[in-house]
Protein backbone atom coordinates (compact mmCIF):
# COMPACT_ATOMS: atom_id res chain seq x y z
CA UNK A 1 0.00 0.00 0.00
CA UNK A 2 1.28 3.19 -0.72
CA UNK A 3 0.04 5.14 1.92
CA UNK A 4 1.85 3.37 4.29
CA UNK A 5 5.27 3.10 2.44
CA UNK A 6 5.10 6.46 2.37
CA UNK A 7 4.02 7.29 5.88
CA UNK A 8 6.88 4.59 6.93
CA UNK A 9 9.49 6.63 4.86
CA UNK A 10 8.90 9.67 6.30
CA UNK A 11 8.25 8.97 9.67
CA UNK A 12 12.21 7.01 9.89
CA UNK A 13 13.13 9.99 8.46
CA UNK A 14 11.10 12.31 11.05
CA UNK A 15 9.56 14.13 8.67
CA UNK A 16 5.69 15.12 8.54
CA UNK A 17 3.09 15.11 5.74
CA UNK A 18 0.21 17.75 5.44
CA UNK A 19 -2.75 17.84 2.40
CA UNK A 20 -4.69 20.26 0.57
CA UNK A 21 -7.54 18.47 -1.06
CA UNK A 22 -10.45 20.20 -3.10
CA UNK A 23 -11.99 17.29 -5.62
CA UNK A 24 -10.86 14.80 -3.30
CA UNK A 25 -12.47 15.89 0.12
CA UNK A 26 -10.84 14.72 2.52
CA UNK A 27 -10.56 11.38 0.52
CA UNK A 28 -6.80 11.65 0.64
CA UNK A 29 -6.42 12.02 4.51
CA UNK A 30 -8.55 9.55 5.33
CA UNK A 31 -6.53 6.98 3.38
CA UNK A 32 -3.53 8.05 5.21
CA UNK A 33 -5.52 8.16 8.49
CA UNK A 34 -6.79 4.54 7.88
CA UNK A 35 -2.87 3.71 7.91
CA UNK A 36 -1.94 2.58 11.54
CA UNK A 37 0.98 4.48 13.32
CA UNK A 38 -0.16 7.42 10.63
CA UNK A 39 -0.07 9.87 13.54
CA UNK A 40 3.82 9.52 13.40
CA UNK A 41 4.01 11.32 9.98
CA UNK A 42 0.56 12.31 9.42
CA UNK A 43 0.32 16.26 11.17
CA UNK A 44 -3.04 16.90 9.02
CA UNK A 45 -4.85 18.48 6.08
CA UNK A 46 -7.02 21.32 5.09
CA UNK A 47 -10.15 20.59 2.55
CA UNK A 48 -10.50 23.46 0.53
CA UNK A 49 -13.37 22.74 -1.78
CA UNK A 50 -14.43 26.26 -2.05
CA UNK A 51 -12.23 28.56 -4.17
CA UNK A 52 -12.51 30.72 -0.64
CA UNK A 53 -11.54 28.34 1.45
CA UNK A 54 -7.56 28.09 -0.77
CA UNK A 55 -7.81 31.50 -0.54
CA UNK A 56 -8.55 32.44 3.06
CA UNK A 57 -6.93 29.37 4.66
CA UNK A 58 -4.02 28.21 2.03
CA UNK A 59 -3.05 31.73 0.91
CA UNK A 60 -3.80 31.13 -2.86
CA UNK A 61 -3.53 34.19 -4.01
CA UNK A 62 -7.03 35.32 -5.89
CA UNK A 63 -5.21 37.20 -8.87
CA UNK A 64 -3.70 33.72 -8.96
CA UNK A 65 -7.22 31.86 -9.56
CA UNK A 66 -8.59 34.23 -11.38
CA UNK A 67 -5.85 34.06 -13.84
CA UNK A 68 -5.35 30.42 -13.93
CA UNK A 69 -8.59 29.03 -11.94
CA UNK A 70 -8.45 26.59 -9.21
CA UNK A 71 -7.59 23.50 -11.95
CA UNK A 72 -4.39 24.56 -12.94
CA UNK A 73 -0.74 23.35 -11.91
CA UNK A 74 -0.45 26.88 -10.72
CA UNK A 75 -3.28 26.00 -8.24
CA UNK A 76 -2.15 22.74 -7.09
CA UNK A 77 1.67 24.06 -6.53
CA UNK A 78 -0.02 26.68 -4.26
CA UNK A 79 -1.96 24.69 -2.07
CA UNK A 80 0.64 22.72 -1.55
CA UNK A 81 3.01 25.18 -0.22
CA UNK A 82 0.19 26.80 1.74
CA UNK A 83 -0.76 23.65 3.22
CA UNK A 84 3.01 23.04 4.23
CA UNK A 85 3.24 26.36 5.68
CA UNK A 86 -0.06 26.56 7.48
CA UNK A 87 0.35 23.17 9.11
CA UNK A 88 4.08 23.52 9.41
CA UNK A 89 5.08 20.08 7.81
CA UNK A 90 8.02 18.97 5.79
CA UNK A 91 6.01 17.57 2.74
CA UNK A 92 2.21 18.38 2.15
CA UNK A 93 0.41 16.78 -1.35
CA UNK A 94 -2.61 18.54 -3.05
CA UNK A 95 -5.31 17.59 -4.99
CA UNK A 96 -7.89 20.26 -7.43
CA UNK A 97 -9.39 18.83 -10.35
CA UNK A 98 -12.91 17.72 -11.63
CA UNK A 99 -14.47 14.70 -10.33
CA UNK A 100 -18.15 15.13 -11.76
CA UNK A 101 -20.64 15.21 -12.51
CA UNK A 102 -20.10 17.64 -15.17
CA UNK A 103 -17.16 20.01 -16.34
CA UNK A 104 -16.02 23.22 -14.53
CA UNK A 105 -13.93 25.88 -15.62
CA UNK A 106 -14.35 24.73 -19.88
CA UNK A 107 -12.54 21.44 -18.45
CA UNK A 108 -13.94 18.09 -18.94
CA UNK A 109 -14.49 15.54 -15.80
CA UNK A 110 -11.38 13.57 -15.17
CA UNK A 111 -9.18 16.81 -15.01
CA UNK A 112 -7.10 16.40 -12.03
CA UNK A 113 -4.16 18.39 -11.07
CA UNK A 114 -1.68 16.91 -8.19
CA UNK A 115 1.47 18.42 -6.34
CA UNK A 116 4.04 17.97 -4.15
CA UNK A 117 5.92 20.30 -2.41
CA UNK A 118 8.87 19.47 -0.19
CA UNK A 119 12.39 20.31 0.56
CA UNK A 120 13.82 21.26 -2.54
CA UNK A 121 11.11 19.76 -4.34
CA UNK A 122 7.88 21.07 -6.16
CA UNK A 123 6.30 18.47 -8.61
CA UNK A 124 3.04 18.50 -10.39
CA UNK A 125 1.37 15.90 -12.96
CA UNK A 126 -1.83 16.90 -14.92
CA UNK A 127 -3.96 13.55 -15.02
CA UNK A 128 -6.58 12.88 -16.80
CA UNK A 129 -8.49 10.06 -15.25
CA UNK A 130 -11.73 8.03 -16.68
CA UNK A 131 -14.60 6.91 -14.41
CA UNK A 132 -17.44 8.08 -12.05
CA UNK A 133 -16.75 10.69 -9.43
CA UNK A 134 -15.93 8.19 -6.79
CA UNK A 135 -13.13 6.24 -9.34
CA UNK A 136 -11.65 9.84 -10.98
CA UNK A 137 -11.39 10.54 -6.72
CA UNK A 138 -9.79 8.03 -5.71
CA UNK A 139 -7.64 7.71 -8.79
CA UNK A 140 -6.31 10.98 -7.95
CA UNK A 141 -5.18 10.35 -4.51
CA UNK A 142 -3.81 7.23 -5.77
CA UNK A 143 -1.70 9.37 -8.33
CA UNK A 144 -0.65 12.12 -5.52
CA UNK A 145 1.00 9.41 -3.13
CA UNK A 146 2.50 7.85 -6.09
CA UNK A 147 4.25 10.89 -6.68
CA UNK A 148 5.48 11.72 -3.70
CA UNK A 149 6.49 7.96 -2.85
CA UNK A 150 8.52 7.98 -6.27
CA UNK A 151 10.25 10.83 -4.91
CA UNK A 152 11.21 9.67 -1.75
CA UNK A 153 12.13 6.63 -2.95
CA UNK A 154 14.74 8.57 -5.52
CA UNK A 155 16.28 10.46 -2.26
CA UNK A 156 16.64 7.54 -0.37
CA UNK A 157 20.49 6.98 0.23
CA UNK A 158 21.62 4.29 -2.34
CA UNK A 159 23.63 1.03 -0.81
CA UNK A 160 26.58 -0.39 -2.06
C-alpha cells in the first residue's frame, strides 16, 4: 500500500506530511488516516473545496485563480506550499481537479491536477483520469501518493 510506504518513509526519516484536497475531500487524509501508526508522519490536512476556502486558509492568491482558476498546476503548486506552511510540515500533497458530474472551468471531468511540495522539491502531474466521481477521486489520490512515494524513494540513500 502506498500510503503506508510512504508514511513509513517519512516517519524514519522524522519528517511530517500535510494535504490540501479540493476534488478529493478529505478522501486523501482519510486513506492516510486509515494507515496505523499514521499519527507519526501524518500532522493533518485542510479541505479546501471552495475557491474561498484556498484563498482564506491556504493563501492562494485570488489574482492567482482568477488568472489560472483553481484546476491549474499553478493551483495545485499553491496549495501545496500553503498547506506546508499553514500546518508547518516537511512535505504536504494537493489535490484540485474535476471529479463530476459535469465540467467546470471549460474542463472536462477527469481533469485532475496533483502536487508535491517538499524540501527542494515542487512536482506536479496533470492527469486525466476516466470513471465516475468516486473512481476519478480516488484515482487521484492514488496518483498524488504515487508521486510523492517515487520521490522519496529517488532520495533515499543508495547502498553499495
Amino acid at each position: 500500500m502506498v500510503a503506508a510506504r510512504v508514511l513509513d518513509v517519512l516517519a524514519r526519516r522524522g519528517q511530517t506530511l500535510a494535504t490540501a484536497e479540493s476534488l478529493t475531500g478529505g478522501l486523501l487524509a482519510a486513506g492516510l488516516t486509515d494507515v496505523p501508526g499514521a499519527s507519526r508522519s501524518f500532522a493533518g490536512g485542510v479541505v479546501s473545496y471552495a475557491t474561498r476556502v484556498k484563498v482564506s486558509v491556504l493563501d492562494v492568491s485570488a489574482e492567482l485563480v482568477q488568472r489560472h482558476g483553481v484546476i491549474s498546476e499553478e493551483c495545485a503548486v499553491a496549495m501545496a506550499q500553503g498547506a506546508r506552511a499553514r500546518i508547518s510540515a516537511d512535505w504536504a500533497l494537493a489535490t484540485t481537479g474535476v471529479a463530476g458530474p459535469g465540467e467546470q472551468e471549460g474542463r472536462p471531468v477527469g481533469t485532475v491536477w496533483v502536487a508535491v511540495a517538499g524540501p527542494g522539491h515542487v512536482e506536479t502531474r496533470l492527469l486525466a483520469l476516466a470513471g465516475d466521481r468516486q473512481a476519478v477521486r480516488e484515482a487521484a489520490c492514488d496518483a498524488v501518493l504515487t508521486l510523492l512515494d517515487g520521490i522519496l524513494a529517488w532520495e533515499e540513500p543508495r547502498l553499495g
